[in-house]
C-alpha atoms as a PDB file:
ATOM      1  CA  UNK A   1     -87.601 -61.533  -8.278  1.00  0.00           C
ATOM      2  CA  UNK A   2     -87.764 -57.816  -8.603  1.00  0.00           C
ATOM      3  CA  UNK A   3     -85.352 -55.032  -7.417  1.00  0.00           C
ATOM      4  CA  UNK A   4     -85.208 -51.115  -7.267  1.00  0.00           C
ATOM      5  CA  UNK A   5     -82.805 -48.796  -8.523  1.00  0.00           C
ATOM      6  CA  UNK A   6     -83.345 -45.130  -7.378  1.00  0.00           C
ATOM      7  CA  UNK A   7     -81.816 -42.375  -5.982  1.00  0.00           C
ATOM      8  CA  UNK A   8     -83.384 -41.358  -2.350  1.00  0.00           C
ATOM      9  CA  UNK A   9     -81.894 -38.631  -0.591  1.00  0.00           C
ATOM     10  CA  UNK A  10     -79.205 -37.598  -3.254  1.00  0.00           C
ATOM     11  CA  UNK A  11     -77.779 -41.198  -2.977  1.00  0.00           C
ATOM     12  CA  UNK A  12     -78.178 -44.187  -5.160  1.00  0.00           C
ATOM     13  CA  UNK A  13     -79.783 -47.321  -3.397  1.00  0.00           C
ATOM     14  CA  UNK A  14     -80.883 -50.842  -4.304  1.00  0.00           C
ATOM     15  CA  UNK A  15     -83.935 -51.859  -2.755  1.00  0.00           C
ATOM     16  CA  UNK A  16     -85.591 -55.560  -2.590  1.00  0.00           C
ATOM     17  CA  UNK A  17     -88.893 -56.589  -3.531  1.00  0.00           C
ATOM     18  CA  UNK A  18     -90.489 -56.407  -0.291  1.00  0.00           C
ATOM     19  CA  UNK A  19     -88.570 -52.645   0.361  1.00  0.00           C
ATOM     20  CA  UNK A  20     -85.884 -53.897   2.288  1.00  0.00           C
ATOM     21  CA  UNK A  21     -82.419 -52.224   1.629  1.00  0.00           C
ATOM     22  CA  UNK A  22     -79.851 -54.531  -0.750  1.00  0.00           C
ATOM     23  CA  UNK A  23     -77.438 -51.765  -0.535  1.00  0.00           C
ATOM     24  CA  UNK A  24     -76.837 -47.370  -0.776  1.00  0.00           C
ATOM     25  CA  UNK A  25     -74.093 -45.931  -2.410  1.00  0.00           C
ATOM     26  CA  UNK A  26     -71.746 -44.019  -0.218  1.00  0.00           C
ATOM     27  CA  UNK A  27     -69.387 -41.537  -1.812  1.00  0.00           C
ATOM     28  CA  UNK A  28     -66.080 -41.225  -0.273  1.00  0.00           C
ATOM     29  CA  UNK A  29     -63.656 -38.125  -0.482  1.00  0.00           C
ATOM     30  CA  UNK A  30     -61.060 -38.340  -3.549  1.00  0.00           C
ATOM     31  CA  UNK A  31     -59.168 -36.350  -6.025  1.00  0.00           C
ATOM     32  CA  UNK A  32     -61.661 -34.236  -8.327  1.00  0.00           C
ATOM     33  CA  UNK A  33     -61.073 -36.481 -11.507  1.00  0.00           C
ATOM     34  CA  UNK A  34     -62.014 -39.621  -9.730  1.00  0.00           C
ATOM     35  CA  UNK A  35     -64.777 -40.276  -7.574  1.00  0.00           C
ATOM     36  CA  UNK A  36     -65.149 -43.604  -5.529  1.00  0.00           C
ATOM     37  CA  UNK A  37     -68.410 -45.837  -3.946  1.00  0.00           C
ATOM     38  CA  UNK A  38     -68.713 -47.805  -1.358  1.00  0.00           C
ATOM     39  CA  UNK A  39     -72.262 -50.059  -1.243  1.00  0.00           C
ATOM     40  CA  UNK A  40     -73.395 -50.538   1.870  1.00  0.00           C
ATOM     41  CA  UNK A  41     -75.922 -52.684   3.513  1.00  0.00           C
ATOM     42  CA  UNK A  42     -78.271 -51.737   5.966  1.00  0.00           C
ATOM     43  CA  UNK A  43     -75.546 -52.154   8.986  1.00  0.00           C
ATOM     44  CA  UNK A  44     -72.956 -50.364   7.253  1.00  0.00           C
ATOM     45  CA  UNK A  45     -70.850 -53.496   5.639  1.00  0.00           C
ATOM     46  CA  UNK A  46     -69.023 -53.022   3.252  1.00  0.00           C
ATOM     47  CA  UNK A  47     -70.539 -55.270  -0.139  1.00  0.00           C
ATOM     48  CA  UNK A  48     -68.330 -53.622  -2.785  1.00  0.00           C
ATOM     49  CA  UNK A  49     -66.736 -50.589  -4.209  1.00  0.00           C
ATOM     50  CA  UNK A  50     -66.919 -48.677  -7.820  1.00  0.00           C
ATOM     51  CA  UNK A  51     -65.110 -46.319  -9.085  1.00  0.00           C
ATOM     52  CA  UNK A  52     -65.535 -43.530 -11.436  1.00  0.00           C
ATOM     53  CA  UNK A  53     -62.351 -42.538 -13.662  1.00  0.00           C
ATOM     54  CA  UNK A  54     -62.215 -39.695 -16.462  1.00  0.00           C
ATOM     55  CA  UNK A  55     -60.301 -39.760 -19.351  1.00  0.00           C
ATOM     56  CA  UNK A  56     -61.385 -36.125 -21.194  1.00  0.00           C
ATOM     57  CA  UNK A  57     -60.175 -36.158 -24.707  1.00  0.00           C
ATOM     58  CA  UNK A  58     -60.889 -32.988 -26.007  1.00  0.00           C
ATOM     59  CA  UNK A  59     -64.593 -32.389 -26.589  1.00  0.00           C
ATOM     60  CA  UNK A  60     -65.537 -35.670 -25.399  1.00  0.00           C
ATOM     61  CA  UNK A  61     -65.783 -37.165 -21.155  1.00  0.00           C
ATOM     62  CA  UNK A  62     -65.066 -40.789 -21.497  1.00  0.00           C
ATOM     63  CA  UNK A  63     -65.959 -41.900 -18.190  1.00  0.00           C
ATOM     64  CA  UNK A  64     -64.663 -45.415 -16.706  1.00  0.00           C
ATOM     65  CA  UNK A  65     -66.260 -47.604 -14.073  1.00  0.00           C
ATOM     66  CA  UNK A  66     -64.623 -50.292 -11.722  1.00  0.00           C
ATOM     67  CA  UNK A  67     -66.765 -52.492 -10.007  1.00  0.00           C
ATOM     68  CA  UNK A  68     -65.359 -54.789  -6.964  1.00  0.00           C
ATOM     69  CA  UNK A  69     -67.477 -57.367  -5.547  1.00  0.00           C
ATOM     70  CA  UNK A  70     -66.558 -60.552  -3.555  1.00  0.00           C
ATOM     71  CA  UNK A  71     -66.022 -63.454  -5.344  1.00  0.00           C
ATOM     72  CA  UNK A  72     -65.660 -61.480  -8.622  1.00  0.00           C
ATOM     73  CA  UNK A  73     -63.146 -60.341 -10.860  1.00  0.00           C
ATOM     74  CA  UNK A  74     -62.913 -56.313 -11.797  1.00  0.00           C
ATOM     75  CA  UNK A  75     -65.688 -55.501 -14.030  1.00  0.00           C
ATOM     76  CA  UNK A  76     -65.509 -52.417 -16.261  1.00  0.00           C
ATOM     77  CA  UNK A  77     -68.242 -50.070 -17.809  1.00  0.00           C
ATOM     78  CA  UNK A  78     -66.503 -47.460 -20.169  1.00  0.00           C
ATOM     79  CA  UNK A  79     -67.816 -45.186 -22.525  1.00  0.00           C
ATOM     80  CA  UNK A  80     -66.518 -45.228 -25.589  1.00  0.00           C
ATOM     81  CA  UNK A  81     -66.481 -42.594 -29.456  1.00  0.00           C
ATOM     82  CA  UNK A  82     -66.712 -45.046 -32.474  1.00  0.00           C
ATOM     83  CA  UNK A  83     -67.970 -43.293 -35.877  1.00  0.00           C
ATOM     84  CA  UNK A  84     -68.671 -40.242 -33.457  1.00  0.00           C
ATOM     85  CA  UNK A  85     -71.716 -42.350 -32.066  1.00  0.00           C
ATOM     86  CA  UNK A  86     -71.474 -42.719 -28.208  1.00  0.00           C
ATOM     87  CA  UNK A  87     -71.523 -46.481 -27.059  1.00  0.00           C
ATOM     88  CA  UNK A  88     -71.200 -48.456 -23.334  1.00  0.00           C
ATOM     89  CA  UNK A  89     -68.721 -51.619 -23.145  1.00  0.00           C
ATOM     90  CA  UNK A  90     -68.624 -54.025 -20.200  1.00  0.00           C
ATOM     91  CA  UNK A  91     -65.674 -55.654 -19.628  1.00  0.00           C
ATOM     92  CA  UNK A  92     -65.178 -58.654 -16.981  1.00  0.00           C
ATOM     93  CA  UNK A  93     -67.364 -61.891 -15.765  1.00  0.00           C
ATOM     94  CA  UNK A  94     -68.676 -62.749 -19.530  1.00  0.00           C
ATOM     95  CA  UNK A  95     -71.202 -59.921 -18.910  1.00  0.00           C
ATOM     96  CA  UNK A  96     -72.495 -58.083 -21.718  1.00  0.00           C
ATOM     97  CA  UNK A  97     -75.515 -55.638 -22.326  1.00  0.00           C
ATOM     98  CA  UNK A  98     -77.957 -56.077 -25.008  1.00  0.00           C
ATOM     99  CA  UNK A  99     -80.180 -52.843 -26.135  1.00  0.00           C
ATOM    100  CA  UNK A 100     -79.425 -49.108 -25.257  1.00  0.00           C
ATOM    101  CA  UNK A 101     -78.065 -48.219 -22.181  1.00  0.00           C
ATOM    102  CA  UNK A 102     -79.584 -44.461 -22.395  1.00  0.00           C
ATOM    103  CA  UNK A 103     -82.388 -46.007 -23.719  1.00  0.00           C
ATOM    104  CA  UNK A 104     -86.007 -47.677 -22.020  1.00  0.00           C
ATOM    105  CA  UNK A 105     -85.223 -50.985 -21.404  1.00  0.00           C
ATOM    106  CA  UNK A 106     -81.824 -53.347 -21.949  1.00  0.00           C
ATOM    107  CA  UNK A 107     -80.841 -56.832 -20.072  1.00  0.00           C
ATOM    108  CA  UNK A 108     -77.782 -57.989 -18.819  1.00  0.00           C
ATOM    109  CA  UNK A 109     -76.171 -61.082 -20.179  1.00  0.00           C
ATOM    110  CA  UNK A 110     -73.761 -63.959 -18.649  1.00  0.00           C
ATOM    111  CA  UNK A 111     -72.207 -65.976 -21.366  1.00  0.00           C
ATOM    112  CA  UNK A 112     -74.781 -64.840 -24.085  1.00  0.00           C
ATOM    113  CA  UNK A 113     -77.614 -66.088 -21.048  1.00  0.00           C
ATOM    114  CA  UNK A 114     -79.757 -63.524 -20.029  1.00  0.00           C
ATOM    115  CA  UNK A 115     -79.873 -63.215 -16.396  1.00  0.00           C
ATOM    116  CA  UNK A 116     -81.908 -59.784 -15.522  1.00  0.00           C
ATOM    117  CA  UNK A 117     -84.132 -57.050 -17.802  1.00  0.00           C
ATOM    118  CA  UNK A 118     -84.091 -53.390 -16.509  1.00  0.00           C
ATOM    119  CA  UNK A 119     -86.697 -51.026 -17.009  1.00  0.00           C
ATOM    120  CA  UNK A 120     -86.369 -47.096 -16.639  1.00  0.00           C
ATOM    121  CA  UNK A 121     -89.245 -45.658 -15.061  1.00  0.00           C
ATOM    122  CA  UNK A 122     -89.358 -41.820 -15.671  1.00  0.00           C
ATOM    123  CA  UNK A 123     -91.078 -40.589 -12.092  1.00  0.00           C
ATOM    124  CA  UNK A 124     -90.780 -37.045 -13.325  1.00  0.00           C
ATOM    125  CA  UNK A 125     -88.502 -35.031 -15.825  1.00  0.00           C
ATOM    126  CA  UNK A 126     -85.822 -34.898 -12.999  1.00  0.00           C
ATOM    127  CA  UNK A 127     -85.832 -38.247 -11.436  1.00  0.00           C
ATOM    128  CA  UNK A 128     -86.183 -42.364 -12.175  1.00  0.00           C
ATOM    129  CA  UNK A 129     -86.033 -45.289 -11.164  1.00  0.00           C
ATOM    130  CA  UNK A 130     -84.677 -48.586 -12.544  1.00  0.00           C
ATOM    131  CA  UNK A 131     -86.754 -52.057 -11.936  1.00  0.00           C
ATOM    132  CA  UNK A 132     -84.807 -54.926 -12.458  1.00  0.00           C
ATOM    133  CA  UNK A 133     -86.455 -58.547 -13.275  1.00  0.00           C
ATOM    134  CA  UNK A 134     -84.305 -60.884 -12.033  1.00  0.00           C
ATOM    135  CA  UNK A 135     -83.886 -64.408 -13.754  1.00  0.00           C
ATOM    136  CA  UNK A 136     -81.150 -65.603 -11.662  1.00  0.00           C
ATOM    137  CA  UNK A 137     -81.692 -64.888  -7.855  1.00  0.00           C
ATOM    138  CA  UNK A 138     -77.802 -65.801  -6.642  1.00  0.00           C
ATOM    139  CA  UNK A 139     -76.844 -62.271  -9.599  1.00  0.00           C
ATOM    140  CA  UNK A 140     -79.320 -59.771  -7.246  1.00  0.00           C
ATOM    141  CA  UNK A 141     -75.756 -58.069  -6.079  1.00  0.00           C
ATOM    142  CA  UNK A 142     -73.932 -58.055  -9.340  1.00  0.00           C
ATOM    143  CA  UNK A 143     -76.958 -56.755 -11.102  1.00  0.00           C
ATOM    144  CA  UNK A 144     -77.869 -54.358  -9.032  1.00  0.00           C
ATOM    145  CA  UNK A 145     -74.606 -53.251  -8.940  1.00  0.00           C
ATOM    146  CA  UNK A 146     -74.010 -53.272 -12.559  1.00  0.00           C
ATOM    147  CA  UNK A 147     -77.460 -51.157 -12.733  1.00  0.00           C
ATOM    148  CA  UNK A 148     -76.447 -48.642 -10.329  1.00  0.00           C
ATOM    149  CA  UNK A 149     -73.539 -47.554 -12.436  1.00  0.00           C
ATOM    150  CA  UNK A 150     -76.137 -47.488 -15.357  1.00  0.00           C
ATOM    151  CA  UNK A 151     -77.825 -45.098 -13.391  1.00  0.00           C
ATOM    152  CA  UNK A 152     -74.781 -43.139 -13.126  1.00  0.00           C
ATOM    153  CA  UNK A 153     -74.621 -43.037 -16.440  1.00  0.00           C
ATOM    154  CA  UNK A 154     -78.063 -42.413 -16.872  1.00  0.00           C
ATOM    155  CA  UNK A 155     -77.563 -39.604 -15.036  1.00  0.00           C
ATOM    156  CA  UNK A 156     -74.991 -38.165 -16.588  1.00  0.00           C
ATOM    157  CA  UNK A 157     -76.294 -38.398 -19.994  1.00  0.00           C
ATOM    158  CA  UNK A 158     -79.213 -37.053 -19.086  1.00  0.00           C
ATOM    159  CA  UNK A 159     -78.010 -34.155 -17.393  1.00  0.00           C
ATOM    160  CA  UNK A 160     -75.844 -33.479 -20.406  1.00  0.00           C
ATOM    161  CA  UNK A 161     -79.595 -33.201 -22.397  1.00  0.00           C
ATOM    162  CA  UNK A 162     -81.142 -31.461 -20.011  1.00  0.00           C
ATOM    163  CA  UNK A 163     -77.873 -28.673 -20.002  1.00  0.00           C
ATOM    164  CA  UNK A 164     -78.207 -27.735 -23.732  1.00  0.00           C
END
């Protein structure tokens, strides 16, 4: 099974193999330090929210994720300074990720089990698009929402690049 990161109309949204809408992001108003996601489904449910905390230490923007789904405990995606080498942790579920987040390619792992490999698809130097292979169809929402803070992140790091 095969899913669809991407940003469409300044949002983030997962997309299904056949096109259909898994879930957008939808940015709610909070204080400027934080910023806060609901994912929505195609009739406006609400699947889960993530959240977006900053600790700035000095020179450095750690940023923190929350993710809330049903049926799952908080998961966290922080970024973290060790030997002045930036690194991503995820915290929560027995989920880890294996390979470079900034990087090409990386999977996401449940108990040391792989359960999905993402691929970042460069559509030009301003955009992309994530596809994710899924090995476990019952993950599609924790993965996708897992990869849509990646591509937050992605984002972010890039822009920071693309700024100097």
């Amino acid at each position: 099974m095969t899913l669809t990161i991407k940003t469409e109309e300044n949002t983030i949204v997962a997309r299904k193999e056949n096109g259909d809408l898994l879930f957008k992001l939808n940015p709610l108003r909070t204080i400027p330090t934080r910023k806060k996601f609901d994912l929505l489904d195609e009739n406006n449910n609400e699947l889960g929210t993530i959240k977006r905390a900053t600790n700035n230490f000095g020179l450095f923007d750690l940023p923190r994720f929350y993710l809330k789904l049903p049926g799952h405990k908080e998961i966290t995606v922080l970024k973290d300074m060790k030997q002045f080498q930036t690194m991503y942790e995820i915290n929560g579920e027995k989920l880890s990720i294996d390979g470079e987040v900034t990087g090409q390619s990386f999977t996401i792992s449940e108990s040391k089990q792989k359960i999905a490999k993402i691929m970042v698809n460069a559509e030009d130097d301003q955009s992309f698009s994530f596809s994710i292979q899924l090995d476990n169809p019952d993950k599609e929402l924790l993965v996708a929402a897992i990869t849509s803070i990646i591509a937050m992140i992605y984002e972010e790091e890039r822009y920071m690049v693309r700024r100097k």
